[in-house]
N, C-alpha and C. Protein backbone atom coordinates (compact mmCIF):
# COMPACT_ATOMS: atom_id res chain seq x y z
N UNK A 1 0.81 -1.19 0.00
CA UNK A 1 0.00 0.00 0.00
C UNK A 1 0.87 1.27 0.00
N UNK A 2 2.07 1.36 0.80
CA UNK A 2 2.31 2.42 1.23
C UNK A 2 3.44 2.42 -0.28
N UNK A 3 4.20 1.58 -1.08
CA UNK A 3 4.48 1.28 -2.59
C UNK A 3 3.93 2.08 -3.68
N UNK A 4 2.11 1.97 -3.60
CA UNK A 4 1.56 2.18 -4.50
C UNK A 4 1.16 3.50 -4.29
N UNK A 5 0.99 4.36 -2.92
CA UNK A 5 1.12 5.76 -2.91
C UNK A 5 2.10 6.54 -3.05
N UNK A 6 3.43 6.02 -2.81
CA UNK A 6 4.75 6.45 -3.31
C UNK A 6 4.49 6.21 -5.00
N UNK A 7 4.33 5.42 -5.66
CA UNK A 7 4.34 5.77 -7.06
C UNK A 7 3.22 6.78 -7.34
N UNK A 8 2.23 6.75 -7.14
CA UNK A 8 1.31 7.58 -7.38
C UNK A 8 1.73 9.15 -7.13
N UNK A 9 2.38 9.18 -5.85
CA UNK A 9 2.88 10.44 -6.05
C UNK A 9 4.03 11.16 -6.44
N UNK A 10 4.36 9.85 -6.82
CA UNK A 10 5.78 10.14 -7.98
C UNK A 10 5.27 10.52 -9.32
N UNK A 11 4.27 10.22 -9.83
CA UNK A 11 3.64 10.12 -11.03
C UNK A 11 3.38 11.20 -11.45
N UNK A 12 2.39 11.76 -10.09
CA UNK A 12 1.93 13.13 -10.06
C UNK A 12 2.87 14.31 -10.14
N UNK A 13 3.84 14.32 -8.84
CA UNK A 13 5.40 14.83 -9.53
C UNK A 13 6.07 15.07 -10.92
N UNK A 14 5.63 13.80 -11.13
CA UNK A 14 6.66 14.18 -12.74
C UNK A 14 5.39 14.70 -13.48
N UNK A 15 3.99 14.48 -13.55
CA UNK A 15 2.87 15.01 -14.56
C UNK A 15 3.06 16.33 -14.28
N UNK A 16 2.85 16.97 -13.13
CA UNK A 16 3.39 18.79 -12.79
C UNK A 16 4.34 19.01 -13.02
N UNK A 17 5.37 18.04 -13.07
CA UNK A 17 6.49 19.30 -13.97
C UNK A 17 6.88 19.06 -14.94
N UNK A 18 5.98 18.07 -15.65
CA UNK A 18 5.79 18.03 -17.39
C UNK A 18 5.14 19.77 -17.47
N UNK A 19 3.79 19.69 -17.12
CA UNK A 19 3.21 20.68 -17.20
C UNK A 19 3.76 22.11 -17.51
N UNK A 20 4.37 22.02 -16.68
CA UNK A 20 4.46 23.10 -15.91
C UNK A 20 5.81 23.84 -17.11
N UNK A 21 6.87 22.52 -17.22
CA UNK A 21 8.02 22.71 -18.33
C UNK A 21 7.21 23.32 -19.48
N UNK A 22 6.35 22.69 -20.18
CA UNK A 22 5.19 22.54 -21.00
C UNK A 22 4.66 24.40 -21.09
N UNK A 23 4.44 24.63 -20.38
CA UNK A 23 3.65 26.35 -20.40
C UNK A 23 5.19 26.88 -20.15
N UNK A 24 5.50 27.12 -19.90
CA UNK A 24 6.72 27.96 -19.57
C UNK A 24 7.64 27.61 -20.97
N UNK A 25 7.79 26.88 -21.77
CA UNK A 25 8.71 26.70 -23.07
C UNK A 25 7.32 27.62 -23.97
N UNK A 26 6.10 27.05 -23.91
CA UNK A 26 5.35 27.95 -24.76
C UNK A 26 5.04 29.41 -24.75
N UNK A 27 4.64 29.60 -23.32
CA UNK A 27 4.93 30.97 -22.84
C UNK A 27 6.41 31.56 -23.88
N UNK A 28 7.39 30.91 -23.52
CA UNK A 28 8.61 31.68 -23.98
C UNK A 28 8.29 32.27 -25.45
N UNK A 29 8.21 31.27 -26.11
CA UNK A 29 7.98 31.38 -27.59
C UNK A 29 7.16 32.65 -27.78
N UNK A 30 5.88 32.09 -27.62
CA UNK A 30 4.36 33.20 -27.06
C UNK A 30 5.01 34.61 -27.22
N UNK A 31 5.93 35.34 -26.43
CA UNK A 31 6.64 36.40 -26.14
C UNK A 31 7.69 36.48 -27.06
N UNK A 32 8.29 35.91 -27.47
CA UNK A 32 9.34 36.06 -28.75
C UNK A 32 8.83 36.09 -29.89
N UNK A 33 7.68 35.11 -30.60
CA UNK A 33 6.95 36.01 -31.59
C UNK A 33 6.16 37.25 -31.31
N UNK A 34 5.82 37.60 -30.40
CA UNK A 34 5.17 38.98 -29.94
C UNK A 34 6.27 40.11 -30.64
N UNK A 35 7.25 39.91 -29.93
CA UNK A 35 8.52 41.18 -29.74
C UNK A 35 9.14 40.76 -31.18
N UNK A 36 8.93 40.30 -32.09
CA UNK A 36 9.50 39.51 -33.30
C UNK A 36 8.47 40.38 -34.60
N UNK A 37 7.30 40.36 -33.77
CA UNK A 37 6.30 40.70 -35.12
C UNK A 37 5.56 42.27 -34.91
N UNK A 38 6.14 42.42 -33.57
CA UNK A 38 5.18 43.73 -33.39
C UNK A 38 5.98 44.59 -34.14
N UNK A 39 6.87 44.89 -35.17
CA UNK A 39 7.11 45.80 -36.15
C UNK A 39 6.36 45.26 -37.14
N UNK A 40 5.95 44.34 -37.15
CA UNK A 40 5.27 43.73 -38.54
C UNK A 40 3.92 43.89 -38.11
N UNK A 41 3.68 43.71 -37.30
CA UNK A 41 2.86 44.19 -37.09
C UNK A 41 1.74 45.60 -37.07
N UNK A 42 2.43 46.76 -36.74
CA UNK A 42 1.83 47.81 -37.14
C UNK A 42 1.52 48.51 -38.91
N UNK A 43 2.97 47.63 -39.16
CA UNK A 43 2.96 48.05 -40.41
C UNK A 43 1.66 47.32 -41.68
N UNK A 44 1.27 46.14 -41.33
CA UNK A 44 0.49 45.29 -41.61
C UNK A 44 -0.99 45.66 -41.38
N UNK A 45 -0.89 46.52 -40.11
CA UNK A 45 -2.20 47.01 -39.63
C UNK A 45 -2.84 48.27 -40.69
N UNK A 46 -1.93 48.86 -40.58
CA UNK A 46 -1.89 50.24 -41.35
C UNK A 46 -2.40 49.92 -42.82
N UNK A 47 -1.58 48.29 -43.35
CA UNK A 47 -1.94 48.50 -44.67
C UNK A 47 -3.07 47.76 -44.97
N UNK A 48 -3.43 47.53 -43.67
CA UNK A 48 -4.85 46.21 -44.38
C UNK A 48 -6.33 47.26 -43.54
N UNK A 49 -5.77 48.37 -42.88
CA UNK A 49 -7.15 49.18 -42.82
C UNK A 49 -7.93 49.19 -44.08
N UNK A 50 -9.56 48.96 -44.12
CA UNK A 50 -10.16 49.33 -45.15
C UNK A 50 -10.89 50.44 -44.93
N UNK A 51 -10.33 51.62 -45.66
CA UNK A 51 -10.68 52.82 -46.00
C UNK A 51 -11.91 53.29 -46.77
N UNK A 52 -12.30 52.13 -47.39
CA UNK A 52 -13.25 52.52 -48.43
C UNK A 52 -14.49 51.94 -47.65
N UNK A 53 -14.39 50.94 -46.63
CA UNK A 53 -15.80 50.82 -45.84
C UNK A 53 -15.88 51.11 -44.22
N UNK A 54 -14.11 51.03 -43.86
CA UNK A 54 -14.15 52.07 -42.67
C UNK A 54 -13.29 53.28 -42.39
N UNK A 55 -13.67 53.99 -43.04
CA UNK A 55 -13.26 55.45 -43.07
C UNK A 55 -13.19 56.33 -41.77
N UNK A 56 -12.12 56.74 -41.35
CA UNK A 56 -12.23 57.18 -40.00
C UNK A 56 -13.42 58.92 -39.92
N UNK A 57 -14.42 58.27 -38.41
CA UNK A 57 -15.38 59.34 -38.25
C UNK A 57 -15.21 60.70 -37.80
N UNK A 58 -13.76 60.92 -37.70
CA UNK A 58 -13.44 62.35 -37.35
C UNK A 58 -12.31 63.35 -37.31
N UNK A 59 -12.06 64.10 -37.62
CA UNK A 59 -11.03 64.80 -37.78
C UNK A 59 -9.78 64.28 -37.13
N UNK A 60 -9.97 64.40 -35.88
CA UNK A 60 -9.38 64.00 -35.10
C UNK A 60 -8.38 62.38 -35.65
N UNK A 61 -9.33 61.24 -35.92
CA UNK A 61 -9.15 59.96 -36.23
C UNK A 61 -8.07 60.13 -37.49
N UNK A 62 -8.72 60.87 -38.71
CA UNK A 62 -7.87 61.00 -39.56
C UNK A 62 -6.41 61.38 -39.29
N UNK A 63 -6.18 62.43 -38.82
CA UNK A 63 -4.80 63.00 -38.48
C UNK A 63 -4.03 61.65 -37.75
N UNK A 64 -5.00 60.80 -36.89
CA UNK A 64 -4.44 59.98 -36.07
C UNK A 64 -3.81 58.98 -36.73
N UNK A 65 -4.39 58.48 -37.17
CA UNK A 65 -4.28 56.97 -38.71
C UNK A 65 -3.25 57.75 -39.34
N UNK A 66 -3.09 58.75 -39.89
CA UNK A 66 -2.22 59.34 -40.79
C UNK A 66 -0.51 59.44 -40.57
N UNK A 67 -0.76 59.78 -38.33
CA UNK A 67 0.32 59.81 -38.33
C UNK A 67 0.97 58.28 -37.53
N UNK A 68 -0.11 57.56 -37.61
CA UNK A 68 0.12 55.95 -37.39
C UNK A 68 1.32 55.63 -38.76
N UNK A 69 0.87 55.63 -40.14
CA UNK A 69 1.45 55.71 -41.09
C UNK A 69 2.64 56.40 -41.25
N UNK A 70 2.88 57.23 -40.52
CA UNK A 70 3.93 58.38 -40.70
C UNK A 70 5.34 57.50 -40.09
N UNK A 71 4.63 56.87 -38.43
CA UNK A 71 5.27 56.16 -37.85
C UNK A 71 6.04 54.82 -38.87
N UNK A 72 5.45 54.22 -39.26
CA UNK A 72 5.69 52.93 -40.37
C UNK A 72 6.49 53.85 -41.43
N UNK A 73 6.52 54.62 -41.87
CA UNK A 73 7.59 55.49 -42.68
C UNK A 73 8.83 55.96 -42.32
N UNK A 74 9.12 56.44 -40.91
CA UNK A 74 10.45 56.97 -40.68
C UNK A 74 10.58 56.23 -39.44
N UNK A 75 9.93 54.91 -38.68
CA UNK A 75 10.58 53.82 -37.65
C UNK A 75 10.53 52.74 -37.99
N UNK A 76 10.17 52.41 -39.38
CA UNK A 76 10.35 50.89 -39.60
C UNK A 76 10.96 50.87 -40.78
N UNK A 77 12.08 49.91 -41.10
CA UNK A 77 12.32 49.05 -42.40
C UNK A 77 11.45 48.26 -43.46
N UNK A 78 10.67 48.90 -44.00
CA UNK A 78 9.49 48.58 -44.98
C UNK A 78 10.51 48.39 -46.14
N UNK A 79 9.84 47.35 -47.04
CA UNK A 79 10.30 47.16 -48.76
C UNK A 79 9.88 48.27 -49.17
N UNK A 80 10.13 48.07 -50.32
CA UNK A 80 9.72 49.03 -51.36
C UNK A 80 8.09 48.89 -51.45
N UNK A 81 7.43 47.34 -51.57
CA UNK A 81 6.11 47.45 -52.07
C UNK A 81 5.28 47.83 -51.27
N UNK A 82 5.70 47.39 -49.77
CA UNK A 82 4.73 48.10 -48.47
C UNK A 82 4.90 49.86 -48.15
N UNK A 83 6.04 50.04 -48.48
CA UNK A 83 6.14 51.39 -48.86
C UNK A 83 4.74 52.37 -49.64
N UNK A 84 4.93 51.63 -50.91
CA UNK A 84 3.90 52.03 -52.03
C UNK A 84 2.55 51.83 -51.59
N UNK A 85 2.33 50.55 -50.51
CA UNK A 85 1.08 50.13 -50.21
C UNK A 85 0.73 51.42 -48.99
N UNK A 86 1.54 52.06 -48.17
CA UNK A 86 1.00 52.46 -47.31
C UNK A 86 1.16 53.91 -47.96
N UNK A 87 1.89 54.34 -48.59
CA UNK A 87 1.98 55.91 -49.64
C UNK A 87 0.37 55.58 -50.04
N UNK A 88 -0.10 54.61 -50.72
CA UNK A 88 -1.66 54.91 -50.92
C UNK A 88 -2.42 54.74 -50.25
N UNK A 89 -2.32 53.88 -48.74
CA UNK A 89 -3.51 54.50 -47.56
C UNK A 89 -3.17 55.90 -47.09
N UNK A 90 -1.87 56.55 -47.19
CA UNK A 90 -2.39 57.50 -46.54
C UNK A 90 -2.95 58.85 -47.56
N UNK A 91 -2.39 58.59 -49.06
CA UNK A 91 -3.09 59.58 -49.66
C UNK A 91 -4.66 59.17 -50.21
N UNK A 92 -5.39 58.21 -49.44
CA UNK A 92 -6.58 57.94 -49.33
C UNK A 92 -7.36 59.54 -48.25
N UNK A 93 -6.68 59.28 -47.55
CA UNK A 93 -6.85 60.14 -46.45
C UNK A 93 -6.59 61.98 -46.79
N UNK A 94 -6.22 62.20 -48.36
CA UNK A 94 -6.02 63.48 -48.42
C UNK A 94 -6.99 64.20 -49.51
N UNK A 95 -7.22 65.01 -49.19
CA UNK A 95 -8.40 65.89 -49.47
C UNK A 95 -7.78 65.79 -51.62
N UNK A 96 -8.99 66.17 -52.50
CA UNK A 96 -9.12 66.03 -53.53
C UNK A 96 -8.10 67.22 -53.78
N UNK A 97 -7.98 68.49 -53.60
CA UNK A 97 -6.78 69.57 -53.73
C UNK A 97 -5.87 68.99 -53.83
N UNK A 98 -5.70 68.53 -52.43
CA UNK A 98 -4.36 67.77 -52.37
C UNK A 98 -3.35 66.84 -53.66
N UNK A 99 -4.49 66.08 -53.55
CA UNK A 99 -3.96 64.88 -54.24
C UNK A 99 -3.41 66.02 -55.68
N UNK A 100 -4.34 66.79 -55.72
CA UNK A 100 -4.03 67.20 -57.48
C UNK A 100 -3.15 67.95 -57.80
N UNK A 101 -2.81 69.03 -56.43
CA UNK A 101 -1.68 69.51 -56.50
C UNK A 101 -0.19 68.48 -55.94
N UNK A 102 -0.66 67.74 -55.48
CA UNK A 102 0.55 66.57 -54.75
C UNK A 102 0.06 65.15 -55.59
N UNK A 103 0.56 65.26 -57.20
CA UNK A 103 -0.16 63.31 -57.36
C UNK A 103 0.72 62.03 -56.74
N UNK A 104 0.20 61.47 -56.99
CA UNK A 104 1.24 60.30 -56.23
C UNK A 104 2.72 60.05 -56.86
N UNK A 105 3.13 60.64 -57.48
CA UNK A 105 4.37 60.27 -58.20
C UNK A 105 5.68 61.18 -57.56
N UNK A 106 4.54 62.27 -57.13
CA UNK A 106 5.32 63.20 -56.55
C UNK A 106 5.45 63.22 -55.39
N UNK A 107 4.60 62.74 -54.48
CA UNK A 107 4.35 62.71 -53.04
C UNK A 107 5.56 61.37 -52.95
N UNK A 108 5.46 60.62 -53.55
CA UNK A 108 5.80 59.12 -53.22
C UNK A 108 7.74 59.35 -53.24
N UNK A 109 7.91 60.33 -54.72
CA UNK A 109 9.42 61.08 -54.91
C UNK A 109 9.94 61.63 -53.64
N UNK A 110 9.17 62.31 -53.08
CA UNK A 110 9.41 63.28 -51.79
C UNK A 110 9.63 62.67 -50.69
N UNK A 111 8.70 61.84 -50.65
CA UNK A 111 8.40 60.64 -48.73
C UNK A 111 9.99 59.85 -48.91
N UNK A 112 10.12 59.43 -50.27
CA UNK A 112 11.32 58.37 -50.10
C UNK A 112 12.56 59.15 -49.95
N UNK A 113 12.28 60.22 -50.46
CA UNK A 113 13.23 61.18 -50.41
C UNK A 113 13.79 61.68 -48.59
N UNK A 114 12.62 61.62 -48.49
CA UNK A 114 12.54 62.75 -46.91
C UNK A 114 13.03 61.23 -45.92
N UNK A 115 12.21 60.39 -46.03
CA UNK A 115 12.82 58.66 -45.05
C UNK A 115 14.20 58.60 -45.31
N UNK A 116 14.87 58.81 -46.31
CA UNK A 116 16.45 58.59 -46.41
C UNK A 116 17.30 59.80 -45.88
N UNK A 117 17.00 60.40 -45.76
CA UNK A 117 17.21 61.79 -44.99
C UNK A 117 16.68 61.54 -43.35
N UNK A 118 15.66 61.20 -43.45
CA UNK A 118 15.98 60.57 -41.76
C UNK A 118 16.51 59.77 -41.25
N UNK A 119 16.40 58.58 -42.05
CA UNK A 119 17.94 57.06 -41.77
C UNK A 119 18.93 57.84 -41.50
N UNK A 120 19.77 58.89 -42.39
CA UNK A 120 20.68 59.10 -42.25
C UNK A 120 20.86 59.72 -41.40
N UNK A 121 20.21 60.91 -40.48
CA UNK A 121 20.45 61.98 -39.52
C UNK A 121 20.03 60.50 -37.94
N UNK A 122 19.86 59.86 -38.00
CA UNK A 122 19.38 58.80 -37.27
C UNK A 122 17.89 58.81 -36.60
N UNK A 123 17.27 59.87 -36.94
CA UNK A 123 15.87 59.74 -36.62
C UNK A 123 15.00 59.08 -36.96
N UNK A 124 14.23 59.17 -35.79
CA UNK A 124 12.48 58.41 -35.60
C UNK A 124 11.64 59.09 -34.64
N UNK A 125 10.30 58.46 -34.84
CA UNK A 125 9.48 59.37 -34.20
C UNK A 125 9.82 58.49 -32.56
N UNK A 126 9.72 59.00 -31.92
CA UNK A 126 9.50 58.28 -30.49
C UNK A 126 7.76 58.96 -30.31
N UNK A 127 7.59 59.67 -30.47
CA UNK A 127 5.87 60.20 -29.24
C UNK A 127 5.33 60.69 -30.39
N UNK A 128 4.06 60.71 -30.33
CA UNK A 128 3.14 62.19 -31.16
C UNK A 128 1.89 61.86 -29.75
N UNK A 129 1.85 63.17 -30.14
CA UNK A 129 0.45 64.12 -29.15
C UNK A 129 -0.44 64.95 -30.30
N UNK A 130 -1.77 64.53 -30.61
CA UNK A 130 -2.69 64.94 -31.06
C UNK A 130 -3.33 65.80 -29.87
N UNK A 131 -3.60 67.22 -30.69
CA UNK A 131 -4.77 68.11 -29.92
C UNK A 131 -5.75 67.27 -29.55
N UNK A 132 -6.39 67.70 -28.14
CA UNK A 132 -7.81 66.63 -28.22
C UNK A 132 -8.95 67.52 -28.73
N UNK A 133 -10.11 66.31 -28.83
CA UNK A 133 -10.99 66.78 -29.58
C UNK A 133 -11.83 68.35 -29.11
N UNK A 134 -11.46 68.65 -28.14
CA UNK A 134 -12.02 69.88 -27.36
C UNK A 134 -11.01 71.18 -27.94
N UNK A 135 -9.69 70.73 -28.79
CA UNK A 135 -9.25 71.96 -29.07
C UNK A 135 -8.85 71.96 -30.75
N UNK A 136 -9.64 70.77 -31.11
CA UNK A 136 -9.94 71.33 -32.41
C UNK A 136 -10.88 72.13 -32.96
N UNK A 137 -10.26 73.10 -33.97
CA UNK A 137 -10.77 74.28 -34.17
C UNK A 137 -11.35 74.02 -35.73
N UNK A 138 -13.24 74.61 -35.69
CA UNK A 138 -14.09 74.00 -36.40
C UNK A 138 -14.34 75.36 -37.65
N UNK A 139 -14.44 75.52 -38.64
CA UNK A 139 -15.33 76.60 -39.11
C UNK A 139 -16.22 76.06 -40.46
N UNK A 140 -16.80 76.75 -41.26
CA UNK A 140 -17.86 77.02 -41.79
C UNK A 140 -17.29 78.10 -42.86
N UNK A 141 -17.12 77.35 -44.16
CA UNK A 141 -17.38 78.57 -45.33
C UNK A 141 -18.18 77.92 -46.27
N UNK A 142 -18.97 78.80 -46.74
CA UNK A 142 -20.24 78.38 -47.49
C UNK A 142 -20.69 77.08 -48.07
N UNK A 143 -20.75 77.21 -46.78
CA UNK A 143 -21.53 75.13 -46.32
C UNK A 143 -20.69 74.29 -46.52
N UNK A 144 -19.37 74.63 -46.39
CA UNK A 144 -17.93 73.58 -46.34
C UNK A 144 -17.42 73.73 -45.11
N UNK A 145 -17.40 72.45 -44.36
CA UNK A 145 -16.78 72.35 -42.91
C UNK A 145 -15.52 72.05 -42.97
N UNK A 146 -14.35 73.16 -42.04
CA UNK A 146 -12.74 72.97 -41.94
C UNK A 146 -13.14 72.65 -40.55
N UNK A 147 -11.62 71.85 -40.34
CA UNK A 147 -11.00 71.60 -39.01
C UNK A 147 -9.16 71.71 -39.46
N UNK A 148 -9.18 72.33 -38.05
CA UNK A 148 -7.29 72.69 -38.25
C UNK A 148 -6.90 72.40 -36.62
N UNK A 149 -6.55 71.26 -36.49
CA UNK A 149 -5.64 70.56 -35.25
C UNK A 149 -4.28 71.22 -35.61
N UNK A 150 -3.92 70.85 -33.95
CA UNK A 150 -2.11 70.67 -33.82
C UNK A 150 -1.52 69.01 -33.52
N UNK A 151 -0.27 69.11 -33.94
CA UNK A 151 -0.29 67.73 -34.17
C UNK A 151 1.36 67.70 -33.26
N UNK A 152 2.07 67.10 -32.17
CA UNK A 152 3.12 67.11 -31.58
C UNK A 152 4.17 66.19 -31.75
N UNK A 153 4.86 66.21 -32.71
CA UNK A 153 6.63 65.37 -32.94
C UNK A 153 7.32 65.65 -32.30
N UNK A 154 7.67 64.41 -31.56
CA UNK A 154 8.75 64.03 -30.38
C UNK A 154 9.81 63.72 -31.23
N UNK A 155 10.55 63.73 -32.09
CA UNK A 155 12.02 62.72 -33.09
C UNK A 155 13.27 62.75 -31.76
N UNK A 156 13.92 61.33 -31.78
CA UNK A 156 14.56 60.94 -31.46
C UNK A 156 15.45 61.25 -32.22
N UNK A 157 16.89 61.82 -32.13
CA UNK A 157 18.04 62.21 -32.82
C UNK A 157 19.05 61.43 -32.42
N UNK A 158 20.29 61.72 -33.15
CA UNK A 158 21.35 60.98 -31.87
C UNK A 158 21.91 62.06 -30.82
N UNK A 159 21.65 63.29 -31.26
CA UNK A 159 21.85 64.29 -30.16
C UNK A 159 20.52 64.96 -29.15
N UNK A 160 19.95 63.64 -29.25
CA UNK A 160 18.33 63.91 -28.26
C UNK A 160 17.29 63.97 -28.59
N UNK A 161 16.87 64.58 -28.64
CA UNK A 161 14.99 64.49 -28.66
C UNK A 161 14.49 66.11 -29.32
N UNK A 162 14.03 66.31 -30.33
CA UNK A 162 13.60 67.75 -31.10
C UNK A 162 11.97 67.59 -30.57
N UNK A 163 11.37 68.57 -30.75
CA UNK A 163 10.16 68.55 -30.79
C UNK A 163 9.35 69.73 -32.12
N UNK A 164 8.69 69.01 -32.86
CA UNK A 164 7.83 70.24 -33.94
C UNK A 164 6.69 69.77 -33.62
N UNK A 165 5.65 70.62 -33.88
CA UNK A 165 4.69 70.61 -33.88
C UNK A 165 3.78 71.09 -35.44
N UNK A 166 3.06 70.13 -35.37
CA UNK A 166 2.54 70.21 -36.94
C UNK A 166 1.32 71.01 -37.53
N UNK A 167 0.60 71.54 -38.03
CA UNK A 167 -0.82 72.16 -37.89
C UNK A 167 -1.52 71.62 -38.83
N UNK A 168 -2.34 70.58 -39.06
CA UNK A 168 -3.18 70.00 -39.89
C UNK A 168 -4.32 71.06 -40.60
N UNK A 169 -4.62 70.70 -41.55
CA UNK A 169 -6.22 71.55 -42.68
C UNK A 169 -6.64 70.32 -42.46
N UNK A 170 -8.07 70.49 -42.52
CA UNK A 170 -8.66 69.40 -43.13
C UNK A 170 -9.89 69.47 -43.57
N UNK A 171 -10.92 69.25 -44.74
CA UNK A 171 -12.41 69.83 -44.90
C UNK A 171 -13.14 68.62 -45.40
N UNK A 172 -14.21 69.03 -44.96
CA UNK A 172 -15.01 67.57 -44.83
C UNK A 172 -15.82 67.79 -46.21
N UNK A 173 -15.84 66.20 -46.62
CA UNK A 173 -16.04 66.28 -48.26
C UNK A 173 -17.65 66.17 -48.31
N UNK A 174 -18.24 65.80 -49.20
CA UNK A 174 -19.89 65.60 -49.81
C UNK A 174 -19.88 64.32 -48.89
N UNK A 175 -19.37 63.14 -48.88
CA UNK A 175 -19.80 61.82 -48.27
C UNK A 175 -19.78 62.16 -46.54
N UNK A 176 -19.09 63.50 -45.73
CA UNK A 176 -19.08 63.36 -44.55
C UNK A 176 -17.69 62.96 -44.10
N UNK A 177 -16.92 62.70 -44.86
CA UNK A 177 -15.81 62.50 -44.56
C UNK A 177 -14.76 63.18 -44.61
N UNK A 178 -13.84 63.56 -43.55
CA UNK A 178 -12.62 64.82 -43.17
C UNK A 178 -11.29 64.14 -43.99
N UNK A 179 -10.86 65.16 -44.93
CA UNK A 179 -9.98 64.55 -45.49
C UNK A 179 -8.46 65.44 -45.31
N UNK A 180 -7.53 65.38 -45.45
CA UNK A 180 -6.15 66.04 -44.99
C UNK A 180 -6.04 67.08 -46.72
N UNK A 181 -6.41 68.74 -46.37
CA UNK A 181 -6.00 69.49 -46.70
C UNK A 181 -4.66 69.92 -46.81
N UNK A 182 -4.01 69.95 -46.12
CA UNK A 182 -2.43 70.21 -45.94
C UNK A 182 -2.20 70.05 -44.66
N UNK A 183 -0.56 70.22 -44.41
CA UNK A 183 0.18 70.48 -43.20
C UNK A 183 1.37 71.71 -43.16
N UNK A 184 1.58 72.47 -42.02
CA UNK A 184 2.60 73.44 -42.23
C UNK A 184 3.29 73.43 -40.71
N UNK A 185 4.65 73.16 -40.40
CA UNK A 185 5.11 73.84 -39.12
C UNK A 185 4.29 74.64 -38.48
N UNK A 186 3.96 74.85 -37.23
CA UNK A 186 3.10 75.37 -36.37
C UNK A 186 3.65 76.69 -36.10
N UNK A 187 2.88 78.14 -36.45
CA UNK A 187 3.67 79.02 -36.12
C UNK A 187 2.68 79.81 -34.93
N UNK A 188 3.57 79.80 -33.62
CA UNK A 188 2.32 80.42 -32.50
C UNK A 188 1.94 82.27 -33.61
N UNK A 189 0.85 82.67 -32.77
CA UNK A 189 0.35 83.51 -32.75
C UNK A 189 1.54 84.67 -32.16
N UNK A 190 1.22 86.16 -32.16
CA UNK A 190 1.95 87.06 -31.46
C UNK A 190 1.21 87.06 -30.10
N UNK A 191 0.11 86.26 -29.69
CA UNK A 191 -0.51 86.33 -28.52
C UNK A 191 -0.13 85.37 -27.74
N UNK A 192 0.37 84.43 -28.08
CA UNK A 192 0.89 82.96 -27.75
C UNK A 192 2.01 83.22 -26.21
């Protein structure tokens, strides 16, 4: 008797730290594809948003998504084709002006232009701070709705941390949807 409870709880012994080996080797893994894919991850996110049936509902959202994308442009190592794929979600996102004065041949010349110019100075974004929705500023010209946010770049340098701040346009089209008018360096007011 006292044989057959010694094996039994030998048994049990070794079944718990099968187990136990068992979650803790998977766990490991679990966490190494995490930290493995989460650059692939955002970038993947960005390009498989669907824009054409979920279109972001607000000024605010747009600028946000936009500078999600911005992020995948000057902090990640993208190919060339995810490049191209995410150059056209975000000029999804830009107002009909835009596009016509900026077509894609030219915008796309410029971005690759401007990313190799940041590789080289060693920058990336570390932070952005979007205005919240309480200090975006709304108007009204003849029955065309603007919004003009501030938009906050943190870049990581190798000599520290810069900060610009961005000032978004944006006017909301016939379907209801806020599309990116332009952007310009933020210049305070003389009241500021």
């Amino acid at each position: 008797m006292k044989k057959l409870k010694y094996l039994m709880t030998l048994a049990l012994i070794l079944v718990l730290g099968l187990l136990i080996y068992y979650y803790v080797v998977n766990k490991e893994d679990k966490n190494s594809d995490n930290s493995e894919n989460a650059t692939v991850s955002l970038v993947e996110k960005n390009m498989a948003k669907d824009l054409d049936n979920n279109y972001p509902k607000s000024a605010r959202e747009v600028v946000s998504y936009f500078t999600s994308i911005q992020e995948c442009y000057y902090n990640e190592d993208v190919n060339e084709d995810k490049l191209v794929q995410l150059a056209y979600q975000a000029m999804k996102l830009f107002d009909d002006k835009l596009v016509d004065a900026n077509p894609f041949d030219t915008y796309y010349a410029d971005l690759t232009k401007e990313i190799k110019e940041y590789k080289a100075q060693g920058k990336t974004i570390s932070k952005i701070i979007l205005d919240k929705s309480s200090d975006i500023e709304y108007s009204e010209t003849d029955g065309v709705k603007y919004a003009k946010m501030n938009c906050i770049y943190y870049l990581k340098t190798s000599k520290g941390t810069d900060k610009v701040t961005e000032t978004y346009a944006l006017r909301c089209d016939d379907a209801g949807n806020w599309k990116i008018l332009g952007w310009q360096l933020y210049e305070p007011s003389e009241y500021e």
